[in-house]
PDB file of N, CA and C in Angstrom:
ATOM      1  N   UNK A   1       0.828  -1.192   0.000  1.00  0.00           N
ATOM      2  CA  UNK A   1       0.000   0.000   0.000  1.00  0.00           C
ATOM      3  C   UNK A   1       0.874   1.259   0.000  1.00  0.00           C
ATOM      4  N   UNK A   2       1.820   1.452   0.916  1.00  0.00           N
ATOM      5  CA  UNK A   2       2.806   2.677   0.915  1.00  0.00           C
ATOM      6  C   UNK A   2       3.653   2.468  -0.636  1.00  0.00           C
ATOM      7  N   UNK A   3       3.759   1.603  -1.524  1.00  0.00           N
ATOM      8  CA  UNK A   3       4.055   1.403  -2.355  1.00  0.00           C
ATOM      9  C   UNK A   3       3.119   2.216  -3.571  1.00  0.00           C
ATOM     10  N   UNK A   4       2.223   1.839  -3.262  1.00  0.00           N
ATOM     11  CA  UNK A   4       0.935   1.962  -4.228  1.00  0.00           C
ATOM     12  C   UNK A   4       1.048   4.215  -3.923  1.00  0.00           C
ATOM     13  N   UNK A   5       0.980   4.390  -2.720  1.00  0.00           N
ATOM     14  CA  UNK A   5       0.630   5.814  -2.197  1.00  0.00           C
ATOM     15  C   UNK A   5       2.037   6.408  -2.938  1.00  0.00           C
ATOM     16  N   UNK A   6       3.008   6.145  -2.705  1.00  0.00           N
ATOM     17  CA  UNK A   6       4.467   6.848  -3.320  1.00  0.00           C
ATOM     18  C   UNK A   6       4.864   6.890  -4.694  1.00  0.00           C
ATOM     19  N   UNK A   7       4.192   6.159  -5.338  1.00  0.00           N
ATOM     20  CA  UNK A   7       4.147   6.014  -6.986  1.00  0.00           C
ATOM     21  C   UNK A   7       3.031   6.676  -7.213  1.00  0.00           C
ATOM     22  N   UNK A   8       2.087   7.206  -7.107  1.00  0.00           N
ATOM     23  CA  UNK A   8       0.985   8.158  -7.282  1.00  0.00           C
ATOM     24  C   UNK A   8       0.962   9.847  -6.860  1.00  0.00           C
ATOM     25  N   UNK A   9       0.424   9.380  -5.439  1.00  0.00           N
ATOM     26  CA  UNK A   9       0.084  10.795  -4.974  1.00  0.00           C
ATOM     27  C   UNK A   9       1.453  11.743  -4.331  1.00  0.00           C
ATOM     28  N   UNK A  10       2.533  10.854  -4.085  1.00  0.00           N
ATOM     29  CA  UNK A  10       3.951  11.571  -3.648  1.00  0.00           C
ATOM     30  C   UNK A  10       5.141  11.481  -4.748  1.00  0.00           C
ATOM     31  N   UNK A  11       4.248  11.551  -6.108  1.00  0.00           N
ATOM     32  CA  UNK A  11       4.810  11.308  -7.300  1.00  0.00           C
ATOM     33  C   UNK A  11       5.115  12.557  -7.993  1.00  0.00           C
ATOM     34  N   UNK A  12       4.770  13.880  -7.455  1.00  0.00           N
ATOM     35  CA  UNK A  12       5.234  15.377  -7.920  1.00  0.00           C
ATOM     36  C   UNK A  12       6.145  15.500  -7.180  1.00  0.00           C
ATOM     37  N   UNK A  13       6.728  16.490  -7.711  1.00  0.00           N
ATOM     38  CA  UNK A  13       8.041  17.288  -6.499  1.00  0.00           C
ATOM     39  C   UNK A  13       6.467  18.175  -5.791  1.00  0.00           C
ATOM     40  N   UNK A  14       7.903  18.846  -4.707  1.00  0.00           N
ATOM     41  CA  UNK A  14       7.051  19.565  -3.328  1.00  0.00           C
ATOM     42  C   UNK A  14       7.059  20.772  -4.001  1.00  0.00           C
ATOM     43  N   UNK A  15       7.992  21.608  -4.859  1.00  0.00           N
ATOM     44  CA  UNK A  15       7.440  22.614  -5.125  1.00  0.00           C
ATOM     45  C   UNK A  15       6.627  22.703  -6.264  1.00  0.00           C
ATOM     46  N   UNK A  16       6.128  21.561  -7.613  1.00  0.00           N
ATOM     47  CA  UNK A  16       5.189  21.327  -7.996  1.00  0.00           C
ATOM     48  C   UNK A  16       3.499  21.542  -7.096  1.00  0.00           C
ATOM     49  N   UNK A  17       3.747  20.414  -5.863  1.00  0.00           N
ATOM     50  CA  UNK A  17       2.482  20.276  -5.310  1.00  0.00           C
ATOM     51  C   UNK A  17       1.983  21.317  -4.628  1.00  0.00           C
ATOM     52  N   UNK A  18       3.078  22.582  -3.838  1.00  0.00           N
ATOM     53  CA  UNK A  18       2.704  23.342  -3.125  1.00  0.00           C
ATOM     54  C   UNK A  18       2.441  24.784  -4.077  1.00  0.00           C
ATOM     55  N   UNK A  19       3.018  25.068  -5.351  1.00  0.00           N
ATOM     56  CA  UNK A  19       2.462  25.887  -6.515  1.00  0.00           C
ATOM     57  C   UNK A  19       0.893  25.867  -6.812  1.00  0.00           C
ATOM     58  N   UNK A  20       0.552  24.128  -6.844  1.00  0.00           N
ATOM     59  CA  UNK A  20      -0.860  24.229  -7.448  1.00  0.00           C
ATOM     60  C   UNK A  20      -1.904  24.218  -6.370  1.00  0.00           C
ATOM     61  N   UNK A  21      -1.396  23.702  -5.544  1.00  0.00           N
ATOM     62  CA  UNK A  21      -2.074  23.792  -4.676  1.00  0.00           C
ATOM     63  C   UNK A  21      -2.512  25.155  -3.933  1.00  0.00           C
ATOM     64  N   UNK A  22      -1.661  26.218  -3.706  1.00  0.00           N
ATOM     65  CA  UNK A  22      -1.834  27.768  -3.815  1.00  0.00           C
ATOM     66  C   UNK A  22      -2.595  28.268  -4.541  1.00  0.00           C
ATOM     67  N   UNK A  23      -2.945  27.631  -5.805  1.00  0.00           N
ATOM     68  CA  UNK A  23      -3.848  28.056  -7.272  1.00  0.00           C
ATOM     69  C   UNK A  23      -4.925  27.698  -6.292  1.00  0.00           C
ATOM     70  N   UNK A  24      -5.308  26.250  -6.177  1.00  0.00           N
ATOM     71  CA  UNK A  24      -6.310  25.466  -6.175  1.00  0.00           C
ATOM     72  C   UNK A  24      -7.604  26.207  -4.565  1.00  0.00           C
ATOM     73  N   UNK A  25      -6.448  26.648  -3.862  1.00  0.00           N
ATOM     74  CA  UNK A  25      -6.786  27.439  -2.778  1.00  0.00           C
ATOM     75  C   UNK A  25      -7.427  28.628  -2.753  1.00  0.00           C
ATOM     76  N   UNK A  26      -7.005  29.407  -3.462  1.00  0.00           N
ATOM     77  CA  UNK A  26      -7.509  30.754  -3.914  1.00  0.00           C
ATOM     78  C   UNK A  26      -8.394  30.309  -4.943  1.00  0.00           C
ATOM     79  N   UNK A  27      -8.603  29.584  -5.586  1.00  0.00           N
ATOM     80  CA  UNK A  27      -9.884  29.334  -6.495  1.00  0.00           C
ATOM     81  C   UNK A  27     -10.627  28.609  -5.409  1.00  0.00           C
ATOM     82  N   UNK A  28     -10.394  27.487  -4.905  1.00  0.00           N
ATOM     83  CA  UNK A  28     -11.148  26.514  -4.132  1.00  0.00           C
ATOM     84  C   UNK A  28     -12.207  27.609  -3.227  1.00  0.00           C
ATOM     85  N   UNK A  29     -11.307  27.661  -2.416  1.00  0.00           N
ATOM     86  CA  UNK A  29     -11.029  28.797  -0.893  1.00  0.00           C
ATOM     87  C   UNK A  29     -12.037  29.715  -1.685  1.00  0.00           C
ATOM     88  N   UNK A  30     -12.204  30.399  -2.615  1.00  0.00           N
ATOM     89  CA  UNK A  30     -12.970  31.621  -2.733  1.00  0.00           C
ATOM     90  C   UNK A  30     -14.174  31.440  -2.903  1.00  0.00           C
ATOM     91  N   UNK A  31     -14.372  30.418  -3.806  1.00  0.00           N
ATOM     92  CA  UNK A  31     -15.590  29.673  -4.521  1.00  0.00           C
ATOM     93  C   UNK A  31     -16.576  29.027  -3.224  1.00  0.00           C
ATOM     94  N   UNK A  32     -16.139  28.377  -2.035  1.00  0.00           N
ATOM     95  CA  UNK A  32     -16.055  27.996  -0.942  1.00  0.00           C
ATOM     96  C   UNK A  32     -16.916  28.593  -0.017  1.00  0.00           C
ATOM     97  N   UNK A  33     -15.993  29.758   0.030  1.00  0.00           N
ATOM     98  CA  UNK A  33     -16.355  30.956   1.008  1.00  0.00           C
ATOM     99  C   UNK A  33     -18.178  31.398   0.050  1.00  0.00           C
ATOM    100  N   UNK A  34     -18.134  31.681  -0.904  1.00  0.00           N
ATOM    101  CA  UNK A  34     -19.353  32.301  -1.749  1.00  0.00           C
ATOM    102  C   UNK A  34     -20.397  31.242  -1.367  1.00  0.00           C
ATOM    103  N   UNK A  35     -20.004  29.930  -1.444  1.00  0.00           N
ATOM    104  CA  UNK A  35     -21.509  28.602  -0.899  1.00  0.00           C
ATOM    105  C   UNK A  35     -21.139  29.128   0.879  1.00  0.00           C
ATOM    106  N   UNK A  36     -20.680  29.162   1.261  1.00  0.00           N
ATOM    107  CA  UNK A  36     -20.821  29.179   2.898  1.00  0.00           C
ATOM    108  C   UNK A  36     -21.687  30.375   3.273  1.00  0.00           C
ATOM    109  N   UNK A  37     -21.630  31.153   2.358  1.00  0.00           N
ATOM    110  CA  UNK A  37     -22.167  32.599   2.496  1.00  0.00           C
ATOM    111  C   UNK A  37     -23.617  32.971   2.146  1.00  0.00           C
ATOM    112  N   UNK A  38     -23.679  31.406   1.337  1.00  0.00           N
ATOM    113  CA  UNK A  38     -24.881  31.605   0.325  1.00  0.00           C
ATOM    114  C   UNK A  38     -25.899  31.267   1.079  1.00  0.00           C
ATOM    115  N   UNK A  39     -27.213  30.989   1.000  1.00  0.00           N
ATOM    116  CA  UNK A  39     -28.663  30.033   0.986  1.00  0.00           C
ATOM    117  C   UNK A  39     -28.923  28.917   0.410  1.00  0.00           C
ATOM    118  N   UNK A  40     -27.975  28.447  -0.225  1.00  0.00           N
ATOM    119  CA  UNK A  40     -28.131  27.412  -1.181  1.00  0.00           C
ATOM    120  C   UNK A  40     -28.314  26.012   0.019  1.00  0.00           C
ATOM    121  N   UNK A  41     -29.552  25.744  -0.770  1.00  0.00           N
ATOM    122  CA  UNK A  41     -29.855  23.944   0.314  1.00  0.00           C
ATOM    123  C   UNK A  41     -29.115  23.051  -0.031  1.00  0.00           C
ATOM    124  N   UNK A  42     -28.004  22.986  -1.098  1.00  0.00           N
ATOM    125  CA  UNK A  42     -27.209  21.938  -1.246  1.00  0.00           C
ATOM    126  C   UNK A  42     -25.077  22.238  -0.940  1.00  0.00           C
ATOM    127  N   UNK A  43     -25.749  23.377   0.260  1.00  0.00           N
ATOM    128  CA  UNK A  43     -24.530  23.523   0.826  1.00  0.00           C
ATOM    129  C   UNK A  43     -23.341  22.708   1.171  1.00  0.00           C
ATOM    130  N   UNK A  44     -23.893  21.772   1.895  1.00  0.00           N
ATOM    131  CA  UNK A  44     -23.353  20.632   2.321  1.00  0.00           C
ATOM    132  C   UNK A  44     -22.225  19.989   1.133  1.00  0.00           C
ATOM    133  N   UNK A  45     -23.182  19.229   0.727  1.00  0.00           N
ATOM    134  CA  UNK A  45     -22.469  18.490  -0.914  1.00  0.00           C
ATOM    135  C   UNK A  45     -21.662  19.437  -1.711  1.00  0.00           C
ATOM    136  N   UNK A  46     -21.888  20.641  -1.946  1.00  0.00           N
ATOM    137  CA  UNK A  46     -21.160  21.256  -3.088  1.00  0.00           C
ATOM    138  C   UNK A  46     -19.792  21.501  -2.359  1.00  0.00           C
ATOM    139  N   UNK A  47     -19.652  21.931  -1.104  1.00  0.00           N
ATOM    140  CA  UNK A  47     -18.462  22.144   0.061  1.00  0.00           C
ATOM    141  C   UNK A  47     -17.419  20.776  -0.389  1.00  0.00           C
ATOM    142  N   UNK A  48     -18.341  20.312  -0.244  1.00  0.00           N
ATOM    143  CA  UNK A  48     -17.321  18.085  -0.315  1.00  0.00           C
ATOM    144  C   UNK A  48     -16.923  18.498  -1.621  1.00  0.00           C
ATOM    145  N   UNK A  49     -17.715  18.989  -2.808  1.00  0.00           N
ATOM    146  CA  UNK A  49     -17.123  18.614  -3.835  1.00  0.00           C
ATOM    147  C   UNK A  49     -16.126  19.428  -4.443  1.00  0.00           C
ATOM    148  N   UNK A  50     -16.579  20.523  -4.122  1.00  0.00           N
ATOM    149  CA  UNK A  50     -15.525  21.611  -4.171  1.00  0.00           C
ATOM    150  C   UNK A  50     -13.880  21.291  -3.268  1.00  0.00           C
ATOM    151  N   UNK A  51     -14.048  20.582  -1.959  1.00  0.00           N
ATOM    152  CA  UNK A  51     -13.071  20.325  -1.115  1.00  0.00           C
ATOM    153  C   UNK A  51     -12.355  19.060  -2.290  1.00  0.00           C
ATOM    154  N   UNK A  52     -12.664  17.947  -2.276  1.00  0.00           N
ATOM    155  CA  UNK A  52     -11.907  16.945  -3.333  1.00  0.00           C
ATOM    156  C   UNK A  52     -11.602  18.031  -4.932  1.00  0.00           C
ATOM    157  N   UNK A  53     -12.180  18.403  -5.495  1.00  0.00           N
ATOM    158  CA  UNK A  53     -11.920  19.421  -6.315  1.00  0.00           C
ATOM    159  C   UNK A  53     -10.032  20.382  -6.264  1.00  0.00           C
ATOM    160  N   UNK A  54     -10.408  20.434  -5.242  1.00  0.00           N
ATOM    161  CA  UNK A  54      -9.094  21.906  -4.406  1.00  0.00           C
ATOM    162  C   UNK A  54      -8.065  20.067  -4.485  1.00  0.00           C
ATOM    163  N   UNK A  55      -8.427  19.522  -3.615  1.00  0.00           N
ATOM    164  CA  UNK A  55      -7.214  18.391  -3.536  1.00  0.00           C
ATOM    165  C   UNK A  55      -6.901  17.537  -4.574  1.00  0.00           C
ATOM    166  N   UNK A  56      -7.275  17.122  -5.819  1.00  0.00           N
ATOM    167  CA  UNK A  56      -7.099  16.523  -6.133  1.00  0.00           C
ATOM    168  C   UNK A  56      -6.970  17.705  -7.641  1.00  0.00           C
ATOM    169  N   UNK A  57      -6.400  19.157  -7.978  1.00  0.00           N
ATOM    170  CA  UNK A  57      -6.682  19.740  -8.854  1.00  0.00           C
ATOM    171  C   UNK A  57      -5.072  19.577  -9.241  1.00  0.00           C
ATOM    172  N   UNK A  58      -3.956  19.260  -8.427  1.00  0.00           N
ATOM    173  CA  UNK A  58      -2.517  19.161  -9.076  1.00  0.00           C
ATOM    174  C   UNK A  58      -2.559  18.280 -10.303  1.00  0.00           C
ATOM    175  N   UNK A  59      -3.174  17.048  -9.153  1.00  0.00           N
ATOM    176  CA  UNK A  59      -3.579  16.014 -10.566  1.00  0.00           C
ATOM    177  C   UNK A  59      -3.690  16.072 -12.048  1.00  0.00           C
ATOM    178  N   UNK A  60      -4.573  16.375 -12.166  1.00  0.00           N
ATOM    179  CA  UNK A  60      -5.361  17.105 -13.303  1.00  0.00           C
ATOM    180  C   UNK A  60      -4.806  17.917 -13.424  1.00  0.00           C
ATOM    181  N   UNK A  61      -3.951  19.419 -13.192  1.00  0.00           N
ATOM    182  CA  UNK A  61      -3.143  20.358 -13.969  1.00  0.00           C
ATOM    183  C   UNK A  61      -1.874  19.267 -14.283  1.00  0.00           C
ATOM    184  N   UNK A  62      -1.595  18.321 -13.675  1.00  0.00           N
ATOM    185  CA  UNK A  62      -0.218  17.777 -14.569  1.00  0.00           C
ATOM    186  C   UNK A  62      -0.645  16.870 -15.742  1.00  0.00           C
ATOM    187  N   UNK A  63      -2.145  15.848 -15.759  1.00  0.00           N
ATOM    188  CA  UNK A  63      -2.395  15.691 -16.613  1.00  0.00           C
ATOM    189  C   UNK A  63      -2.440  16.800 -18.113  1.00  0.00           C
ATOM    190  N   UNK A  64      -2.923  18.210 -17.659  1.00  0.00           N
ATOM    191  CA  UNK A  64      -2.907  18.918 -18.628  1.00  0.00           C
ATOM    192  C   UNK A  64      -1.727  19.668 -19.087  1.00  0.00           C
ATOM    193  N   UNK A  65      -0.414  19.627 -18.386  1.00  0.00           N
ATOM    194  CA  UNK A  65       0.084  20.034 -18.467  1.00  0.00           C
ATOM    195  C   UNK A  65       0.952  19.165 -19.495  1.00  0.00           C
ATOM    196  N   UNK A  66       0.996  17.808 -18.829  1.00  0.00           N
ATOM    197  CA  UNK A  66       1.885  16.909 -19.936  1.00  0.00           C
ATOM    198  C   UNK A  66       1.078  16.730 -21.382  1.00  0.00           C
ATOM    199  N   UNK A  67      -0.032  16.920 -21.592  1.00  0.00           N
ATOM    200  CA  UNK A  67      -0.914  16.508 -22.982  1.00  0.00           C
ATOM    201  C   UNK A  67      -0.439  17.959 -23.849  1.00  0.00           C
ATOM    202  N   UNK A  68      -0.333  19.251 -22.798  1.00  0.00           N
ATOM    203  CA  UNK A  68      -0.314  20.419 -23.561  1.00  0.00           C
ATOM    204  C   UNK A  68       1.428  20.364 -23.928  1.00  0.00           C
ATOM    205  N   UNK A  69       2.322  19.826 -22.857  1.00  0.00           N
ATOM    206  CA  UNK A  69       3.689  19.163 -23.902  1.00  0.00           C
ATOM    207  C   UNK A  69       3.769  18.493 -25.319  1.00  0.00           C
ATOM    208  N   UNK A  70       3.174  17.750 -24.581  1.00  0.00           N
ATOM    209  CA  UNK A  70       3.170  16.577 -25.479  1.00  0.00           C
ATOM    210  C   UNK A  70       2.900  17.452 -27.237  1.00  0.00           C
ATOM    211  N   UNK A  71       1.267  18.107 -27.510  1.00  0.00           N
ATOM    212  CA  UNK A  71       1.247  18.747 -28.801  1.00  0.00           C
ATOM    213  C   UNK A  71       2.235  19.864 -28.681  1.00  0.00           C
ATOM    214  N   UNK A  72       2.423  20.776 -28.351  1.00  0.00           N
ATOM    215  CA  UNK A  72       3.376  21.912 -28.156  1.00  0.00           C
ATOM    216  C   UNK A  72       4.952  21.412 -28.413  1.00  0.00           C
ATOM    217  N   UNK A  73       5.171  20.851 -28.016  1.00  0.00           N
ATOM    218  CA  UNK A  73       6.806  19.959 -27.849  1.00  0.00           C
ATOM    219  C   UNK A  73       7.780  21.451 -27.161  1.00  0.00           C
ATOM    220  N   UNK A  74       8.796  21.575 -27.845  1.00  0.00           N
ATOM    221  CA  UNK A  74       9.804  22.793 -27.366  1.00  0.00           C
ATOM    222  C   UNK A  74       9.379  24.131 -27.993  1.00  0.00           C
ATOM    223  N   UNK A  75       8.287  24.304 -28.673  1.00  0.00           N
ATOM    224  CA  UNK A  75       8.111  25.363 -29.631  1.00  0.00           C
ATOM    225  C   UNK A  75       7.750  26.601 -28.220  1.00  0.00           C
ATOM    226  N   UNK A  76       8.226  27.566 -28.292  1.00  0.00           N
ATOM    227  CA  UNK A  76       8.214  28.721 -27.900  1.00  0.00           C
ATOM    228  C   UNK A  76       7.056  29.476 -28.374  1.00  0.00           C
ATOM    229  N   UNK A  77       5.869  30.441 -27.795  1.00  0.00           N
ATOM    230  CA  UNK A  77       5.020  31.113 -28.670  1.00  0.00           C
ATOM    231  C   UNK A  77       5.075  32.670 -28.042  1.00  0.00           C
ATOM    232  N   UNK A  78       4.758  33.451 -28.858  1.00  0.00           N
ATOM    233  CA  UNK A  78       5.380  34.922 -28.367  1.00  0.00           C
ATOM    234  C   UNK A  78       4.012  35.581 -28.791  1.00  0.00           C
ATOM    235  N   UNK A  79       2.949  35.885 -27.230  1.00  0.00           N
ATOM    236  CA  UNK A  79       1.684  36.611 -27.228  1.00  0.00           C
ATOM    237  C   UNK A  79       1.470  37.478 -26.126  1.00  0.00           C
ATOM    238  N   UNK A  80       0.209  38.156 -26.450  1.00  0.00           N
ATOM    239  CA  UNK A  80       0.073  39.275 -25.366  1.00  0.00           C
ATOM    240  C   UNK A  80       0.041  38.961 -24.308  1.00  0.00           C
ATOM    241  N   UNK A  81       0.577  38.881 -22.967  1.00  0.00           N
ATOM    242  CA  UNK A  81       1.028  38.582 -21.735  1.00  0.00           C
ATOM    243  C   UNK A  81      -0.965  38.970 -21.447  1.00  0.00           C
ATOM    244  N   UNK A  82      -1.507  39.697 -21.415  1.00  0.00           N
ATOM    245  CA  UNK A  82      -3.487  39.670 -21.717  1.00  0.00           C
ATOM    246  C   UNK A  82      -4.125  38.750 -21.623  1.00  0.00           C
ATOM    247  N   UNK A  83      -3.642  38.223 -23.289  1.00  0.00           N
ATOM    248  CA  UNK A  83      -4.143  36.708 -23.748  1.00  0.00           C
ATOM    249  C   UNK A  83      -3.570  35.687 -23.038  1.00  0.00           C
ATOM    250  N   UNK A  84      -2.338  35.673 -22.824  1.00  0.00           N
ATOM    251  CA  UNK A  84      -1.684  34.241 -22.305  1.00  0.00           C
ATOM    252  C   UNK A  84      -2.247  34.129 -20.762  1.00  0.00           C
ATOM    253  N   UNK A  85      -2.114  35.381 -19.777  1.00  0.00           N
ATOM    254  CA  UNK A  85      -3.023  34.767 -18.892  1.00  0.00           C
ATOM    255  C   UNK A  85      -4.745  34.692 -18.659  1.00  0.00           C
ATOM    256  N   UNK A  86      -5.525  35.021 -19.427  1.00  0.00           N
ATOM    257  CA  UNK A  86      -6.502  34.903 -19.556  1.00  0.00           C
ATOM    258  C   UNK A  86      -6.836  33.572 -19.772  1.00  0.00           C
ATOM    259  N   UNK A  87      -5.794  33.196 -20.775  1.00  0.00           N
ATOM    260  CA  UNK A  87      -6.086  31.517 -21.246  1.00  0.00           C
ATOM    261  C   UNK A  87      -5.561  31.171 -20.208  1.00  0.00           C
ATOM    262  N   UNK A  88      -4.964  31.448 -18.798  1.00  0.00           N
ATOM    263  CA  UNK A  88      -4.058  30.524 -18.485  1.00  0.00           C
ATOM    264  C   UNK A  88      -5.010  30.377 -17.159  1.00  0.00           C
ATOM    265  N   UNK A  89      -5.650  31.228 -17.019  1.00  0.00           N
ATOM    266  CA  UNK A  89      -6.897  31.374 -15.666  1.00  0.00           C
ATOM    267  C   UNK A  89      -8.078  30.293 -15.966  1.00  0.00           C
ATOM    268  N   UNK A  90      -8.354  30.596 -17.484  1.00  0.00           N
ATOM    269  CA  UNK A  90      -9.372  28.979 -17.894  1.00  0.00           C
ATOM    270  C   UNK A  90      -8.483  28.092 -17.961  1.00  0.00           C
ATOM    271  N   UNK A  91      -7.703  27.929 -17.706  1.00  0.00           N
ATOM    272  CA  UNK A  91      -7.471  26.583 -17.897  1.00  0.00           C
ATOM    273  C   UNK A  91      -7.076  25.610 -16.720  1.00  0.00           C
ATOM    274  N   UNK A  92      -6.947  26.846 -15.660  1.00  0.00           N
ATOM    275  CA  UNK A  92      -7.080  26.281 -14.077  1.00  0.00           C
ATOM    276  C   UNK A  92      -8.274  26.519 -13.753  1.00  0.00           C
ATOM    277  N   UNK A  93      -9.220  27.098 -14.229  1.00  0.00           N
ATOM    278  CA  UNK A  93     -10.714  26.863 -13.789  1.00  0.00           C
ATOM    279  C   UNK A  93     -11.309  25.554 -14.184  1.00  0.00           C
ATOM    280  N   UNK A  94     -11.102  25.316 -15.764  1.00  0.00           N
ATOM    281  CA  UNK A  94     -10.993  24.061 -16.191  1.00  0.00           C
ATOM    282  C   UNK A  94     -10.530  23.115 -15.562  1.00  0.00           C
ATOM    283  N   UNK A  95      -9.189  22.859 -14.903  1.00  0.00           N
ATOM    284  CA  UNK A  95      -9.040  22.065 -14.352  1.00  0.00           C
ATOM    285  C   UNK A  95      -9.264  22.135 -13.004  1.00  0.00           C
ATOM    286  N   UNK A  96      -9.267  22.603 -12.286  1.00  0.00           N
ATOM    287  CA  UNK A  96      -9.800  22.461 -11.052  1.00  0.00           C
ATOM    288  C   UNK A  96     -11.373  21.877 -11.208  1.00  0.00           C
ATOM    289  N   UNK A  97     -12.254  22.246 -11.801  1.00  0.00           N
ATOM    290  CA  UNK A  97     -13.829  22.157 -12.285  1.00  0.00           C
ATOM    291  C   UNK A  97     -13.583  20.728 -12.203  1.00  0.00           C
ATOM    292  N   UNK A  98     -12.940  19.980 -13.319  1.00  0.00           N
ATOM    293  CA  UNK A  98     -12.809  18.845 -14.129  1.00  0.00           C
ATOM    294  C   UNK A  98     -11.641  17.574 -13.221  1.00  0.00           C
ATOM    295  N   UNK A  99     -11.250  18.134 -12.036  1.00  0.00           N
ATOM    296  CA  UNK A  99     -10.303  17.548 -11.463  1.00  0.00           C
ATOM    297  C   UNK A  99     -11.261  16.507 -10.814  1.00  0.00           C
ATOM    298  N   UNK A 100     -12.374  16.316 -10.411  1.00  0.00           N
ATOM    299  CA  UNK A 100     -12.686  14.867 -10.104  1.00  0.00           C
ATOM    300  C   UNK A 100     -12.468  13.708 -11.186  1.00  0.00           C
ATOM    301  N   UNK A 101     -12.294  14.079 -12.888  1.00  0.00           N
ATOM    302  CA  UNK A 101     -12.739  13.191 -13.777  1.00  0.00           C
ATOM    303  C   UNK A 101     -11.314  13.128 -13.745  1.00  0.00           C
ATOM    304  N   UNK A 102     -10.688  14.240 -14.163  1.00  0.00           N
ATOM    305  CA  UNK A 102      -9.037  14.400 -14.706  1.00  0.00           C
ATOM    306  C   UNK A 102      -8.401  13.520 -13.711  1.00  0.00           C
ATOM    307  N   UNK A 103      -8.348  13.670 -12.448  1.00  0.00           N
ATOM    308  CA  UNK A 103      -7.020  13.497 -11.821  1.00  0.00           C
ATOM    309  C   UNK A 103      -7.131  11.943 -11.941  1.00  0.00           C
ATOM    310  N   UNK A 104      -7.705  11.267 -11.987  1.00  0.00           N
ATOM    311  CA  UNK A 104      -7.712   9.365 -11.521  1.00  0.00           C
ATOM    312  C   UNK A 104      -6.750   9.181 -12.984  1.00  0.00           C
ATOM    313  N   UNK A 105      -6.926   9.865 -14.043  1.00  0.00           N
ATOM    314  CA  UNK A 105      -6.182   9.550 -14.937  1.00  0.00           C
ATOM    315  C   UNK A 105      -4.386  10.218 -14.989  1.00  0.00           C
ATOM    316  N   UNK A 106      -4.613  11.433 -14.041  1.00  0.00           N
ATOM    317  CA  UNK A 106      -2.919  11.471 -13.508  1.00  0.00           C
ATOM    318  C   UNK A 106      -2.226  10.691 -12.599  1.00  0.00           C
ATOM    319  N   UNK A 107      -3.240  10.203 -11.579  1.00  0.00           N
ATOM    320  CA  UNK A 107      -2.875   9.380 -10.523  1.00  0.00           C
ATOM    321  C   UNK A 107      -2.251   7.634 -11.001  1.00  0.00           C
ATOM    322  N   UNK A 108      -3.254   7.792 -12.712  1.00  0.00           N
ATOM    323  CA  UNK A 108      -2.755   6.606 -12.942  1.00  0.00           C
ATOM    324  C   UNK A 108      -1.091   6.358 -13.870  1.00  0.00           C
ATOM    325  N   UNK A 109      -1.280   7.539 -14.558  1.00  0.00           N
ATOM    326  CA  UNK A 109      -0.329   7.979 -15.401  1.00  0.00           C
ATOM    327  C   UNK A 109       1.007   8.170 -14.520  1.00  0.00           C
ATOM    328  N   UNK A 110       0.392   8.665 -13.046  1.00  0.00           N
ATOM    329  CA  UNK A 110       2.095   9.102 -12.192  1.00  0.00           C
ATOM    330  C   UNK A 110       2.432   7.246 -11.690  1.00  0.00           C
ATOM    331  N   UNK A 111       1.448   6.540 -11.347  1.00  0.00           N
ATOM    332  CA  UNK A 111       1.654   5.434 -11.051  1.00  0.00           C
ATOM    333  C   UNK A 111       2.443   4.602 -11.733  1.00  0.00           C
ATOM    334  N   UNK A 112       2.259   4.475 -13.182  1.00  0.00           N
ATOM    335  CA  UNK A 112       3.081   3.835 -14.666  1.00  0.00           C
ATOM    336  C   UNK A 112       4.359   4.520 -14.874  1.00  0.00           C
ATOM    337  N   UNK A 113       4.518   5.795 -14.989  1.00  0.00           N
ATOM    338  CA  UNK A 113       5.593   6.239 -14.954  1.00  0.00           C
ATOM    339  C   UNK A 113       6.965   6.459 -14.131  1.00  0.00           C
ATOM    340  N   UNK A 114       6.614   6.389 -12.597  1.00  0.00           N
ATOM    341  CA  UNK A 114       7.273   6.083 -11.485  1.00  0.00           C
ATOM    342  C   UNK A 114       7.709   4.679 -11.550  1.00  0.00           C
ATOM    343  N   UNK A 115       6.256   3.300 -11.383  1.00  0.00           N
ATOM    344  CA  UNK A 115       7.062   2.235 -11.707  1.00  0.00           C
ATOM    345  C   UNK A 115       8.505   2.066 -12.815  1.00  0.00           C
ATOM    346  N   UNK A 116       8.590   2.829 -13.368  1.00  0.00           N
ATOM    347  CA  UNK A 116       9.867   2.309 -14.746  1.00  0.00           C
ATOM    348  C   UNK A 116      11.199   3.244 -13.539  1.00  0.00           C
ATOM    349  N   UNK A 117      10.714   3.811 -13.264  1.00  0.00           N
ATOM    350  CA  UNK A 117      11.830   4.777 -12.554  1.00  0.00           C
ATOM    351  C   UNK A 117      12.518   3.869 -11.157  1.00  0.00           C
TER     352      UNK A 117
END
């Protein structure tokens, strides 16, 4: 089992995990605070899902991060610092949003790739 846990989830570096996780916080954390604040009767549940969301969003940004390698390769692109973070805010909303589906497929991907290591 500690086998299984160290090839997965202790499969980023620390300053990887503690970067996204800062993202995932200030998105999580804000989004969070707005249901705690709210009336909404499905307070409860959206809190849980939002909470696995925030934890499990590294995941899923390294899944996206290696797929957006992967087509991109070494190519360099030269745009309005505007545009680049605008796209770069959806695409941690995106993934954070999408990190329940995304991450089982980084968790599995860090799992395969560690084994060879």
């Amino acid at each position: 089992m500690r086998d299984l846990f160290d090839r997965t989830f202790a499969g980023l570096s620390r300053e990887y995990l503690l970067r996204q996780y800062f993202l995932a916080l200030l998105l999580g954390g804000s989004l969070m605070y707005l249901i705690a604040t709210s009336n909404n009767v499905h307070k409860v549940s959206n809190l849980i899902i939002m909470s696995i969301s925030t934890l499990l969003y590294p995941y899923s940004r390294y899944v996206y991060e290696r797929i957006a390698n992967f087509i991109v390769g070494e190519n360099q692109f030269i745009v309005n610092p505007l545009w680049f973070f605008g796209v770069k805010i959806v695409t941690i909303i995106g993934c954070w949003a999408l990190a329940i589906f995304i991450a089982p497929v980084g968790l599995i991907w860090l799992y395969f790739s560690n084994a060879k290591q």
